[in-house]
N, C-alpha and C. Protein backbone atom coordinates (compact mmCIF):
# COMPACT_ATOMS: atom_id res chain seq x y z
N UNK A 1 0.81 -1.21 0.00
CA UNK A 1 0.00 0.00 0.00
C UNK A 1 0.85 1.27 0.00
N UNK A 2 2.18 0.99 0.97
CA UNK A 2 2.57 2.31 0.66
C UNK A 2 3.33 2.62 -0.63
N UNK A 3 3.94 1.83 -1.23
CA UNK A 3 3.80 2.02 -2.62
C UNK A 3 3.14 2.52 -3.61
N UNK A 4 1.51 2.16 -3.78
CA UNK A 4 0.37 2.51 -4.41
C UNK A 4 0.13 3.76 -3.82
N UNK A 5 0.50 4.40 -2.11
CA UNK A 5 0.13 5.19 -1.87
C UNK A 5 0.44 6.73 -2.81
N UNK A 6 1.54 7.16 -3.51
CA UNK A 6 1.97 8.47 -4.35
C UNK A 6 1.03 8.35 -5.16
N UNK A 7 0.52 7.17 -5.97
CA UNK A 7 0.29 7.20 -7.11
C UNK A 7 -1.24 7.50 -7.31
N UNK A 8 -1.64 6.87 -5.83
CA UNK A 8 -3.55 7.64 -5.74
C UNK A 8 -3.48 9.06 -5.21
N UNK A 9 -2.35 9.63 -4.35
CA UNK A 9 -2.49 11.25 -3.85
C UNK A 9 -3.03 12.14 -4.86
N UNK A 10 -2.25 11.94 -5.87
CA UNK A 10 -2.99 13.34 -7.16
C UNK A 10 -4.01 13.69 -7.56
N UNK A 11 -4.41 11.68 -7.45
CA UNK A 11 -5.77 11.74 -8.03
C UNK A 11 -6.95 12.02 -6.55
N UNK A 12 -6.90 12.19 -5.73
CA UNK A 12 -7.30 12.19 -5.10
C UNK A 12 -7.37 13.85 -4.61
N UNK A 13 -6.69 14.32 -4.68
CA UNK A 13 -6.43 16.04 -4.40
C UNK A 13 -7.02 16.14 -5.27
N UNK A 14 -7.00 15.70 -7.02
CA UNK A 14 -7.97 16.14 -8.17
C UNK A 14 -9.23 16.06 -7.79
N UNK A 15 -9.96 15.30 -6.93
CA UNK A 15 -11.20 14.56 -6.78
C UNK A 15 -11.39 15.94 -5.74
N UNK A 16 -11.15 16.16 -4.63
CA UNK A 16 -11.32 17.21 -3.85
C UNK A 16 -11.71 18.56 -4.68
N UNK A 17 -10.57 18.86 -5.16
CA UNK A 17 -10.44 20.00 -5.94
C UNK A 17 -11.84 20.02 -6.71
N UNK A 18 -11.76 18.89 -7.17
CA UNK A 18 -13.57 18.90 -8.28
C UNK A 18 -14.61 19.16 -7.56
N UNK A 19 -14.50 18.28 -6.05
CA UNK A 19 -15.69 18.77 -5.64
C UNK A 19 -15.96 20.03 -4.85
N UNK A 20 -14.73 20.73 -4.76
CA UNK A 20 -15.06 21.79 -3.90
C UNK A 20 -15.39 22.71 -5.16
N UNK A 21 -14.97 23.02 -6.58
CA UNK A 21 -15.51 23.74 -7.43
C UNK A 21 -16.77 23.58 -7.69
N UNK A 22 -17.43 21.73 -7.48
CA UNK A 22 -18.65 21.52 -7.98
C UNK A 22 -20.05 22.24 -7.00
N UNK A 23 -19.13 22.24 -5.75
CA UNK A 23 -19.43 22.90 -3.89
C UNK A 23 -20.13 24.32 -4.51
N UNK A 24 -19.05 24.60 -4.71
CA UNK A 24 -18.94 26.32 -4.82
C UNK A 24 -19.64 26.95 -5.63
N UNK A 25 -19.80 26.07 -7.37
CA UNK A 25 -20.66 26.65 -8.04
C UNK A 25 -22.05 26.41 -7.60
N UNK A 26 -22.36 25.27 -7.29
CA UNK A 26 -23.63 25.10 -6.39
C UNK A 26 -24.33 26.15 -5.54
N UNK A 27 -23.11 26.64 -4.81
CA UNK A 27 -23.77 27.59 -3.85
C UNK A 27 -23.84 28.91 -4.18
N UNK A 28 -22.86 28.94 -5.31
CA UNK A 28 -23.04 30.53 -6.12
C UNK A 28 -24.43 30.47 -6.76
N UNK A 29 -24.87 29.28 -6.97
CA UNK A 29 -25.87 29.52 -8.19
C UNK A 29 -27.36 29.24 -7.33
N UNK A 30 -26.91 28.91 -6.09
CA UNK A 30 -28.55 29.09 -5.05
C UNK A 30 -28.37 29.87 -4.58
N UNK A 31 -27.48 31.18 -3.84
CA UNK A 31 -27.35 32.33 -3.16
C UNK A 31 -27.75 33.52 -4.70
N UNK A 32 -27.26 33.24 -5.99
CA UNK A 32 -27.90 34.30 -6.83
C UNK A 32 -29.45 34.48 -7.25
N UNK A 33 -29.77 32.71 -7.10
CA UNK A 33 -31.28 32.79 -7.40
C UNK A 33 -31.77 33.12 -6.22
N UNK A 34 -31.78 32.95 -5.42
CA UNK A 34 -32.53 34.16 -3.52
C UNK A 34 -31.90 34.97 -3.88
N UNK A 35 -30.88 35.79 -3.98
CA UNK A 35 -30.97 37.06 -3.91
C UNK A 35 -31.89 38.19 -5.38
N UNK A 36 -31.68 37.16 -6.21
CA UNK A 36 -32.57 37.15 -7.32
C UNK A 36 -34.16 37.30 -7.35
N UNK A 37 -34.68 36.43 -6.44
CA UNK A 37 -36.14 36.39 -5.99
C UNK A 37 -36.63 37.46 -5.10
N UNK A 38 -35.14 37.50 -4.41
CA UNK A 38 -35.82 38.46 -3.00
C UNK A 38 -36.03 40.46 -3.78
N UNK A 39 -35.23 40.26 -4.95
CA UNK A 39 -35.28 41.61 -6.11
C UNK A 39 -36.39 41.75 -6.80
N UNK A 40 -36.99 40.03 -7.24
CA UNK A 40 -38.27 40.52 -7.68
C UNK A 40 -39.47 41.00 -6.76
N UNK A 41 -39.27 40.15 -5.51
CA UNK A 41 -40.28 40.34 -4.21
C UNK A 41 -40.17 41.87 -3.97
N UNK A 42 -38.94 42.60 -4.41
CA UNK A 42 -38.91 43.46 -4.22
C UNK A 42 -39.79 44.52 -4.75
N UNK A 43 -39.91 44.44 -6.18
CA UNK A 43 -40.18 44.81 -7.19
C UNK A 43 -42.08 44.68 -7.26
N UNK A 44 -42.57 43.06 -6.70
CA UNK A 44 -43.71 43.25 -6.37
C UNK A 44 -44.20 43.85 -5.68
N UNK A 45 -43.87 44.41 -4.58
CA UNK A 45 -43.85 45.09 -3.60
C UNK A 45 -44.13 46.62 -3.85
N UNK A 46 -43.24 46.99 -4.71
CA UNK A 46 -43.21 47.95 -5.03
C UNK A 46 -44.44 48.42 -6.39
N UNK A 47 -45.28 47.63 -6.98
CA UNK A 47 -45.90 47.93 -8.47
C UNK A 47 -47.10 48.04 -8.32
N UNK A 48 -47.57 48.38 -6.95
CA UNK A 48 -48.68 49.13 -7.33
C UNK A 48 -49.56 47.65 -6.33
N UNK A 49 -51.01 48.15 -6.67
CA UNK A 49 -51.84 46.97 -5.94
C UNK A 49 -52.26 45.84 -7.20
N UNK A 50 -51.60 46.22 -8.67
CA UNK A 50 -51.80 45.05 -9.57
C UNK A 50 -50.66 43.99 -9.52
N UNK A 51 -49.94 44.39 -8.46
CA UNK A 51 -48.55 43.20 -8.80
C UNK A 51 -49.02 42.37 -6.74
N UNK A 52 -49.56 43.06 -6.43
CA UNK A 52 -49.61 43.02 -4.71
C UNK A 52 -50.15 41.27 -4.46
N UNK A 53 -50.76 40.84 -5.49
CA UNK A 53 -51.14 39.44 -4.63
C UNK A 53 -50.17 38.84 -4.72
N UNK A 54 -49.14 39.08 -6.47
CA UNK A 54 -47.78 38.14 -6.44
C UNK A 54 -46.86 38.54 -5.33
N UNK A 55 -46.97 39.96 -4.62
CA UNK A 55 -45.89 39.98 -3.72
C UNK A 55 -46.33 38.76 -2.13
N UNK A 56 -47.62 38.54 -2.23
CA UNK A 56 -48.08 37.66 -1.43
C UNK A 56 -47.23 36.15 -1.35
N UNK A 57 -48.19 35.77 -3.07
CA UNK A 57 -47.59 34.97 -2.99
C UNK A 57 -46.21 34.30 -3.22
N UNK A 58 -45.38 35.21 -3.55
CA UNK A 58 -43.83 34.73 -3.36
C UNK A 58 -43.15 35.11 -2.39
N UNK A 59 -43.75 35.54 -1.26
CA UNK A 59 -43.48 35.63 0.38
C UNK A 59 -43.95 33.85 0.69
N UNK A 60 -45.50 33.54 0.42
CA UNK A 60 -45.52 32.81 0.78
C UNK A 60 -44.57 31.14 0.26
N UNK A 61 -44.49 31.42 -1.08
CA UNK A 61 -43.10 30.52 -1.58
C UNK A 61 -42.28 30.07 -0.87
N UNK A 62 -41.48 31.67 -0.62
CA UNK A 62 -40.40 31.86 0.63
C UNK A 62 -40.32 31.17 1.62
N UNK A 63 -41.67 31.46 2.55
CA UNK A 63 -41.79 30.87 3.74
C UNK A 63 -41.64 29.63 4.16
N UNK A 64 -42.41 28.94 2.82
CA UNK A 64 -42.55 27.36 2.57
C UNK A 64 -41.31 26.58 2.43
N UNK A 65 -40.60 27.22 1.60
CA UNK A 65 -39.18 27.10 1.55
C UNK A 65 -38.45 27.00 3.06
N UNK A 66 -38.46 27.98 3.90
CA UNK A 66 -37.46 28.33 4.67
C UNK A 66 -38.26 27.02 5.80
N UNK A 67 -39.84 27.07 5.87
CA UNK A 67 -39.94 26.18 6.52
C UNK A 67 -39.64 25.00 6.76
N UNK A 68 -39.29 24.14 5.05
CA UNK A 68 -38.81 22.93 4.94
C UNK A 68 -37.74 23.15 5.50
N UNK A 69 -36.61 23.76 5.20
CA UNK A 69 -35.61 23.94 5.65
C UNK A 69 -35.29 23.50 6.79
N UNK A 70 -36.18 24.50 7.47
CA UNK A 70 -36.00 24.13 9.43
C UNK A 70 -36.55 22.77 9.63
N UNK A 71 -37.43 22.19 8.94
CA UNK A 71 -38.01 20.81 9.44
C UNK A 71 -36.74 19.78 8.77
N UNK A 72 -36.11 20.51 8.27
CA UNK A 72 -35.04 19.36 7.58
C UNK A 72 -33.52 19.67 8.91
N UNK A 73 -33.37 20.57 9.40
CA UNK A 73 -32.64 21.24 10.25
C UNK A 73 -32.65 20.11 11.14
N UNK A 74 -33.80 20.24 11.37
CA UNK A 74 -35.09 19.50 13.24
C UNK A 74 -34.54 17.88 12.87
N UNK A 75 -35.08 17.56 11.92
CA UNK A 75 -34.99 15.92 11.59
C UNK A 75 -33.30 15.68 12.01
N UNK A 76 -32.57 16.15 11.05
CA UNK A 76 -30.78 16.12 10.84
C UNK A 76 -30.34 16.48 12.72
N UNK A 77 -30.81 16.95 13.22
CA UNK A 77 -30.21 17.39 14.29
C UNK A 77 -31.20 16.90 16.00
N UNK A 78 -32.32 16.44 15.44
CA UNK A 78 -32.77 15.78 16.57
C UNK A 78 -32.49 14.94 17.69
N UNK A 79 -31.72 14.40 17.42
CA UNK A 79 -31.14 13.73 18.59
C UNK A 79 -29.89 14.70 19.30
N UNK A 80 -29.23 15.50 18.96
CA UNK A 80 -28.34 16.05 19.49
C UNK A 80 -28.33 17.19 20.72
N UNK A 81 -29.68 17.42 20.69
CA UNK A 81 -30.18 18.75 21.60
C UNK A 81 -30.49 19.47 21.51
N UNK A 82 -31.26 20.32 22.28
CA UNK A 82 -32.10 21.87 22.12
C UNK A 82 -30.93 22.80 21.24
N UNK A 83 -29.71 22.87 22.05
CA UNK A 83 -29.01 23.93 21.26
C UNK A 83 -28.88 23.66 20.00
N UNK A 84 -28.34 22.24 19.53
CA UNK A 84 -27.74 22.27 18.40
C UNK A 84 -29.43 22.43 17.46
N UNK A 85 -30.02 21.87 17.79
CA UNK A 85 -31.19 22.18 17.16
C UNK A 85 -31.91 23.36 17.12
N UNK A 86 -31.79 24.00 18.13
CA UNK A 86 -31.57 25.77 17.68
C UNK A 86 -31.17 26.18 16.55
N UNK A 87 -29.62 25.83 16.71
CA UNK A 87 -28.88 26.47 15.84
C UNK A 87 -29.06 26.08 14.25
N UNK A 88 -29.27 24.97 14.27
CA UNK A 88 -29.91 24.45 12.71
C UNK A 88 -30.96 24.84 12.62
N UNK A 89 -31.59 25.39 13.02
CA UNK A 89 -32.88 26.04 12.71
C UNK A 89 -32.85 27.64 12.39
N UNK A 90 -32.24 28.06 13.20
CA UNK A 90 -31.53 29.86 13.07
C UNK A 90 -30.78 29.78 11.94
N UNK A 91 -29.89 28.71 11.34
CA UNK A 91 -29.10 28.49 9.92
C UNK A 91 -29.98 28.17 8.90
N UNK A 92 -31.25 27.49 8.74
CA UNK A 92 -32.32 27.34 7.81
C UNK A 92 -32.88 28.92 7.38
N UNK A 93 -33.50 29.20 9.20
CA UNK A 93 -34.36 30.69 9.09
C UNK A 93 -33.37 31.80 7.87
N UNK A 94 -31.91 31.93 8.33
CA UNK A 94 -30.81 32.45 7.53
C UNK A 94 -30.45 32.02 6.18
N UNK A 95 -31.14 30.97 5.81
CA UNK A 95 -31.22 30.46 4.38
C UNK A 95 -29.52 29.91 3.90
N UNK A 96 -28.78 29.16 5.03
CA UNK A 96 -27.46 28.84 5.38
C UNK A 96 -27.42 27.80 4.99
N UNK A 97 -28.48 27.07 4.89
CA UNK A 97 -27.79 25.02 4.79
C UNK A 97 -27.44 24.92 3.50
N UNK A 98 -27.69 25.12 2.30
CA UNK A 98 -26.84 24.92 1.45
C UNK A 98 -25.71 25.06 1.80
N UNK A 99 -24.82 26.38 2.06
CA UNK A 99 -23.44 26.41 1.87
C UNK A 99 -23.08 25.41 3.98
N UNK A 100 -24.10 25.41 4.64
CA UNK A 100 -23.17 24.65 5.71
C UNK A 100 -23.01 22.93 5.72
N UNK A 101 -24.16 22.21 4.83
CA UNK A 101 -24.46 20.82 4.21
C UNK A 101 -23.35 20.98 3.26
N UNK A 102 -23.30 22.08 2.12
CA UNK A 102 -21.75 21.62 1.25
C UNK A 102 -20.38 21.79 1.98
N UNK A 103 -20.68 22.17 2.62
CA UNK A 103 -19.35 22.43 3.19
C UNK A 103 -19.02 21.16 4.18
N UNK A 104 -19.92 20.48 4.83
CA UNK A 104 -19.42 19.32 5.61
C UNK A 104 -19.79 18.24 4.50
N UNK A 105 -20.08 18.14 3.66
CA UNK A 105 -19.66 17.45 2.49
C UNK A 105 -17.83 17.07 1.38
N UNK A 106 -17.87 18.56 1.56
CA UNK A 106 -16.42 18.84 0.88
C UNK A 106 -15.50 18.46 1.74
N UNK A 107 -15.82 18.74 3.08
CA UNK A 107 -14.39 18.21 4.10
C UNK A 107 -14.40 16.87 4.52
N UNK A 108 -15.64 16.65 3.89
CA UNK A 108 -15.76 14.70 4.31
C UNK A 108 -16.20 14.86 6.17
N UNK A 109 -16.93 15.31 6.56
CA UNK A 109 -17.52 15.16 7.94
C UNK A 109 -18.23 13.84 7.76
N UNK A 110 -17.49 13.01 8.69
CA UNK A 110 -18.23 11.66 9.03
C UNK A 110 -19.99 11.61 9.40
N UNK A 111 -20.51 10.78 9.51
CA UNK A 111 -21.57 10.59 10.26
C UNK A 111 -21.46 10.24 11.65
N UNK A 112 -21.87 10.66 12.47
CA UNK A 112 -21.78 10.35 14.18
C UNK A 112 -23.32 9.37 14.69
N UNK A 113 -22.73 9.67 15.96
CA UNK A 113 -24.04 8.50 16.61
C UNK A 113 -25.32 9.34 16.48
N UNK A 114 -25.28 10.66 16.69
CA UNK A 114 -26.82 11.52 17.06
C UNK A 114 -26.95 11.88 15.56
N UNK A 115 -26.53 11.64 14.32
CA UNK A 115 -26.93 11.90 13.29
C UNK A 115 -28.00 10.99 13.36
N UNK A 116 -29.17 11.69 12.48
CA UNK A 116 -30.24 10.76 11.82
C UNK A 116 -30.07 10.47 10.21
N UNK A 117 -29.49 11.59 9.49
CA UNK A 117 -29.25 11.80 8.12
C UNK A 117 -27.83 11.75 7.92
N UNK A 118 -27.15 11.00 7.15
CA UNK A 118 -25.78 11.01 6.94
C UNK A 118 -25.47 12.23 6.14
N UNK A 119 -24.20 13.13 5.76
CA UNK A 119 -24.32 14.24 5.76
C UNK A 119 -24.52 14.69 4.38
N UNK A 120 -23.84 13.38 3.27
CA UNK A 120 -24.52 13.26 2.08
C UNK A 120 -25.79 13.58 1.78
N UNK A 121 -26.45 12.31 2.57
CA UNK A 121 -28.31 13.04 2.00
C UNK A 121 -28.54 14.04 2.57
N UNK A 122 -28.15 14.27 3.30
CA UNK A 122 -28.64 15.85 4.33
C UNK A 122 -28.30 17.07 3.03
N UNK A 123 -27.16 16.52 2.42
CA UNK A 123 -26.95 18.07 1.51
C UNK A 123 -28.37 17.97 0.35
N UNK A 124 -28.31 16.40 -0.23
CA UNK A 124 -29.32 16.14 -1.53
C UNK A 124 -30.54 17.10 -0.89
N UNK A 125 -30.93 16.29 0.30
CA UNK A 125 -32.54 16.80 0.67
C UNK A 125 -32.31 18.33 0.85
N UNK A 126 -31.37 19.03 0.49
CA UNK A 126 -31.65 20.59 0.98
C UNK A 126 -31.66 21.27 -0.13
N UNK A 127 -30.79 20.49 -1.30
CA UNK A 127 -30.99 20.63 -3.04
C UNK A 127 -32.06 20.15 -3.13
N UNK A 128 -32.48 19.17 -2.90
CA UNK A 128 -33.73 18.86 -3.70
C UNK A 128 -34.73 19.66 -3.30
N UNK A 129 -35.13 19.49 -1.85
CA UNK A 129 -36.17 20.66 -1.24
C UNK A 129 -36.14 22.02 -1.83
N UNK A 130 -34.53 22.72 -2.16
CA UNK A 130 -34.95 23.60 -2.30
C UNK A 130 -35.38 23.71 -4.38
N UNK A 131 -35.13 23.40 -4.79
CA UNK A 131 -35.51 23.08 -6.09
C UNK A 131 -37.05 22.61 -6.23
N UNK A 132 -37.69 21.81 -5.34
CA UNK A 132 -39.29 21.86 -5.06
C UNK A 132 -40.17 22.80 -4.78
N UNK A 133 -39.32 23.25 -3.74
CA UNK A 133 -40.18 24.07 -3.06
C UNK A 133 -40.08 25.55 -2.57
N UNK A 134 -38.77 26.49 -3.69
CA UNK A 134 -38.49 27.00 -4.27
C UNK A 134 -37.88 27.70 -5.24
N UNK A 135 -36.94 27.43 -5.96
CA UNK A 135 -36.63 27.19 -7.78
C UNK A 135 -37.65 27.15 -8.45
N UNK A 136 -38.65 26.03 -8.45
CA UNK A 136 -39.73 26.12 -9.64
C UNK A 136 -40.78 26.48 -9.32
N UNK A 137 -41.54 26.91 -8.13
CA UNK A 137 -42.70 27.88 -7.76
C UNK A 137 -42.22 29.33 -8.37
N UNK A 138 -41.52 29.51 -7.63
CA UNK A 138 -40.61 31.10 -7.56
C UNK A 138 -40.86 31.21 -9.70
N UNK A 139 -40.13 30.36 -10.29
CA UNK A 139 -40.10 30.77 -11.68
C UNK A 139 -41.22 30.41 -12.43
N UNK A 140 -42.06 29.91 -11.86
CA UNK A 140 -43.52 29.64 -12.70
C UNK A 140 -44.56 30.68 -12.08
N UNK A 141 -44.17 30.87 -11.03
CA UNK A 141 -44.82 32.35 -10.59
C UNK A 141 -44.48 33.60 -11.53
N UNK A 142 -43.03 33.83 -11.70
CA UNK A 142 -42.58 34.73 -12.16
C UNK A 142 -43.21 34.45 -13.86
N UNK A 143 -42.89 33.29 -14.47
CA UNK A 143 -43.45 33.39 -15.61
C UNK A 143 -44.82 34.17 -16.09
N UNK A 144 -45.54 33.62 -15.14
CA UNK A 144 -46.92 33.98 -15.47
C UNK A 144 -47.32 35.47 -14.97
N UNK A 145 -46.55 35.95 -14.05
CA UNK A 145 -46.61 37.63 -14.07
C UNK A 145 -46.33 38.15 -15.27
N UNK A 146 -44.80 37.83 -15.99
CA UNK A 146 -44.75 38.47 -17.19
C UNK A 146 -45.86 37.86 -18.07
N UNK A 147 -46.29 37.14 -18.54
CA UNK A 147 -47.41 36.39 -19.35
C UNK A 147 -48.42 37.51 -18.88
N UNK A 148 -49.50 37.72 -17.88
CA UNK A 148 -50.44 38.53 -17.57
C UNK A 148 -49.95 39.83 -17.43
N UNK A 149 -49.43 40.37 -17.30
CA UNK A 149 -49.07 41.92 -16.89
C UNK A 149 -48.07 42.46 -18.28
N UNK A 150 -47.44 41.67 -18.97
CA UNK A 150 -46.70 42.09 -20.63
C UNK A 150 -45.64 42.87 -20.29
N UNK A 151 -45.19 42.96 -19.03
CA UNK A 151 -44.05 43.86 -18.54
C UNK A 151 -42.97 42.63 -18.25
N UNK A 152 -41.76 43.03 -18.99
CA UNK A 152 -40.46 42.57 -18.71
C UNK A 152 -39.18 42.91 -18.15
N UNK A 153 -39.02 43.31 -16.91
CA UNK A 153 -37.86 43.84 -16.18
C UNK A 153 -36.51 43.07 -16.50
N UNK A 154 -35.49 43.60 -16.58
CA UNK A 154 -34.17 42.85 -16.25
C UNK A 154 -33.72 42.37 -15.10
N UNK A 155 -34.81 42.70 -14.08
CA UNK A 155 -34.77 42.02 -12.40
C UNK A 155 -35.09 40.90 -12.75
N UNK A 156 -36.72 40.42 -12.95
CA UNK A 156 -37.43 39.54 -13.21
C UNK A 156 -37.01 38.57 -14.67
N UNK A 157 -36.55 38.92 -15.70
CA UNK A 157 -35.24 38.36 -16.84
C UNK A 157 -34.34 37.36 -16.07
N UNK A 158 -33.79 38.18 -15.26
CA UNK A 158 -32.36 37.68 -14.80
C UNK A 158 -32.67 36.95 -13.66
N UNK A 159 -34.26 36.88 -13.09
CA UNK A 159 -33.98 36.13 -12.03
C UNK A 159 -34.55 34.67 -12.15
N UNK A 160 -35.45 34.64 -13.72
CA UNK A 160 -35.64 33.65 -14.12
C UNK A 160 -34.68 32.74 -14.69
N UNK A 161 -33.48 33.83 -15.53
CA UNK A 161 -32.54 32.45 -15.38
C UNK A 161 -31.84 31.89 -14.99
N UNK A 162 -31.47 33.07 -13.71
CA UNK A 162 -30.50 32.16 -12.45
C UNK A 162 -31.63 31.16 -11.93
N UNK A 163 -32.67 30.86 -12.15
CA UNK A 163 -33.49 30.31 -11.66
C UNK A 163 -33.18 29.06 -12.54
N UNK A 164 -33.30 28.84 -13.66
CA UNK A 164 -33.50 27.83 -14.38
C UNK A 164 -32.03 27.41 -14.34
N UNK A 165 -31.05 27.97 -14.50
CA UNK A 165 -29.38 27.83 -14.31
C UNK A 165 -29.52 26.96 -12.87
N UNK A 166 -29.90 27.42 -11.86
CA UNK A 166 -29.56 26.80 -10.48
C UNK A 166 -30.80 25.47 -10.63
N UNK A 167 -32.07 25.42 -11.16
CA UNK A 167 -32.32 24.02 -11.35
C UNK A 167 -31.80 22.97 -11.90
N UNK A 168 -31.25 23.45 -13.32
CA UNK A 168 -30.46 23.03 -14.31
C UNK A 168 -29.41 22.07 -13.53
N UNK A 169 -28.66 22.64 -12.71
CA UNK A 169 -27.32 22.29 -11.82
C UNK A 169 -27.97 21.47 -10.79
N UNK A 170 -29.05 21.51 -10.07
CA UNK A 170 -29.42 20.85 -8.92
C UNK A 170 -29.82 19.67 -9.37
N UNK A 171 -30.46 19.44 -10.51
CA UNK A 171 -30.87 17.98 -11.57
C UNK A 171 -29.65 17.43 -11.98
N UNK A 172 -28.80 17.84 -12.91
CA UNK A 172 -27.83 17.47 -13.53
C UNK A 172 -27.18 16.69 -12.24
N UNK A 173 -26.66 17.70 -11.36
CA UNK A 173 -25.72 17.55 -10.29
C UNK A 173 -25.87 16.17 -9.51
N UNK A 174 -27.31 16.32 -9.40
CA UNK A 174 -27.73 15.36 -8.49
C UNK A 174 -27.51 13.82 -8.83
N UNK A 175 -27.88 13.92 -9.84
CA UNK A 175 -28.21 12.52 -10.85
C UNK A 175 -26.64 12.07 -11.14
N UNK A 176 -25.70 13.04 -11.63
CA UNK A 176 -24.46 12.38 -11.74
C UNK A 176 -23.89 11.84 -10.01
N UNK A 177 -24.15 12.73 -9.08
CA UNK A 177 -23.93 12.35 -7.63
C UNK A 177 -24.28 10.62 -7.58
N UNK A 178 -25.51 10.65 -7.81
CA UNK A 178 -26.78 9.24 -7.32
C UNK A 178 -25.20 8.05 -8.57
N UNK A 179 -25.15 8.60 -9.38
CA UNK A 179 -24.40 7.70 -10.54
C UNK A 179 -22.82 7.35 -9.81
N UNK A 180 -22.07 8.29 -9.49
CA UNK A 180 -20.90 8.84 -9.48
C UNK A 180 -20.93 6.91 -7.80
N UNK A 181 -21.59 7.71 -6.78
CA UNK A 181 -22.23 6.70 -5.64
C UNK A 181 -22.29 5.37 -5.88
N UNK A 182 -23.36 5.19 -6.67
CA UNK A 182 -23.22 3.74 -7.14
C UNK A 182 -21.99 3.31 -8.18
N UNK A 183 -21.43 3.65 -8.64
CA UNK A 183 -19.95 3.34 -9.22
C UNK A 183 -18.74 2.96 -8.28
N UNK A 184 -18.89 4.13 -7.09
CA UNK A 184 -17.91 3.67 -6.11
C UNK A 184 -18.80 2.07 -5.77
N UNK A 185 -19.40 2.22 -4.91
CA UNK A 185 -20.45 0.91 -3.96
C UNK A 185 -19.75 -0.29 -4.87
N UNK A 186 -20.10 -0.23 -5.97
CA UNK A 186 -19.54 -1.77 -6.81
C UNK A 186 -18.41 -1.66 -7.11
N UNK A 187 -17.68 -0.90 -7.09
CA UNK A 187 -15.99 -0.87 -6.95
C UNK A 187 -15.66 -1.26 -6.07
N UNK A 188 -16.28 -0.50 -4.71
CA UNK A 188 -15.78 -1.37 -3.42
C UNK A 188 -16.05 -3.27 -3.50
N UNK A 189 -17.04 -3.10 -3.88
CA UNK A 189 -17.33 -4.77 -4.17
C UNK A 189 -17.05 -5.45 -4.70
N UNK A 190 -16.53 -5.02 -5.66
CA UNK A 190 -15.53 -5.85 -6.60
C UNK A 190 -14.32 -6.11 -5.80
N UNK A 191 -13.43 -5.61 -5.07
CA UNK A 191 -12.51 -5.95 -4.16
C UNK A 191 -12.71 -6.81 -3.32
């Protein structure tokens, strides 16, 4: 082994390296679509009482969103205690678990005894949730404002396609993940 050992290091720093870029664009491309949404919310907000029910309902989007979040927080952290379960919940409310799920992903954080979710699915379910239950409300909402109202902002432009960009990546991403997973599993088994 220690022989074989030089010859897997490179590839292995390569493998890191990939995933912390794959990390990073991930989280660039869900922090632009919220800050993206929260511009159009803005914008509804602002247009008068003909835009006022959409400012409703993409608060309520929001909410739904942030709520999964915390119930995904609660589940992942339930056994560990009031505080820590606080605090995953104050990091949901803050719209944080993406970048704090990739990030104990990228450094390889084990699973422990008070985990319920290993930290892998813990990141999927916070991509996927948020891609449910806001990515494609948020942009089928937005569609159909421009569709009824014939007004096209470069807020609402641009926030549809960081929108479709950050689904785009959360599908793709995911599916090569689920692939990438089962490739190792029968590698190991083949040994």
């Amino acid at each position: 082994l220690i022989g074989l050992a030089p010859k897997i290091k490179p590839s292995l720093k390569l493998a890191r390296i990939g995933l912390g870029v794959r990390m990073l664009l991930s989280i660039v491309l869900t922090y632009m679509d919220l800050i993206t949404d929260f511009l159009v919310l803005k914008e509804y907000g602002e247009g008068g009482e003909g835009k006022r029910k959409y400012f409703h309902i993409s608060i309520a989007i929001l909410a739904v969103s942030t709520l999964v979040n915390m119930l995904a927080a609660w589940i992942a952290n339930k056994k560990k205690g009031a505080k820590t379960i606080g605090k995953g919940v104050v990091l949901a409310v803050m719209q944080l678990n993406p970048l704090v799920h990739g990030l104990n992903v990228w450094r390889g954080v084990e699973q422990s005894e008070d985990d319920t979710v290993p930290t892998f699915y813990m990141f999927l379910v916070v991509r996927v949730s948020e891609l449910i239950f806001e990515v494609m409300p948020e942009t089928v909402l937005q569609l159909f404002v421009i569709y009824h109202t014939k007004k096209i902002s470069w807020v609402s432009t641009f926030s549809i396609l960081s929108s479709v960009a950050s689904a785009a990546y959360i599908m793709t991403d995911n599916s090569m993940m689920f692939e990438r997973s089962n490739m190792v599993s029968e590698r190991i088994g083949d040994y």
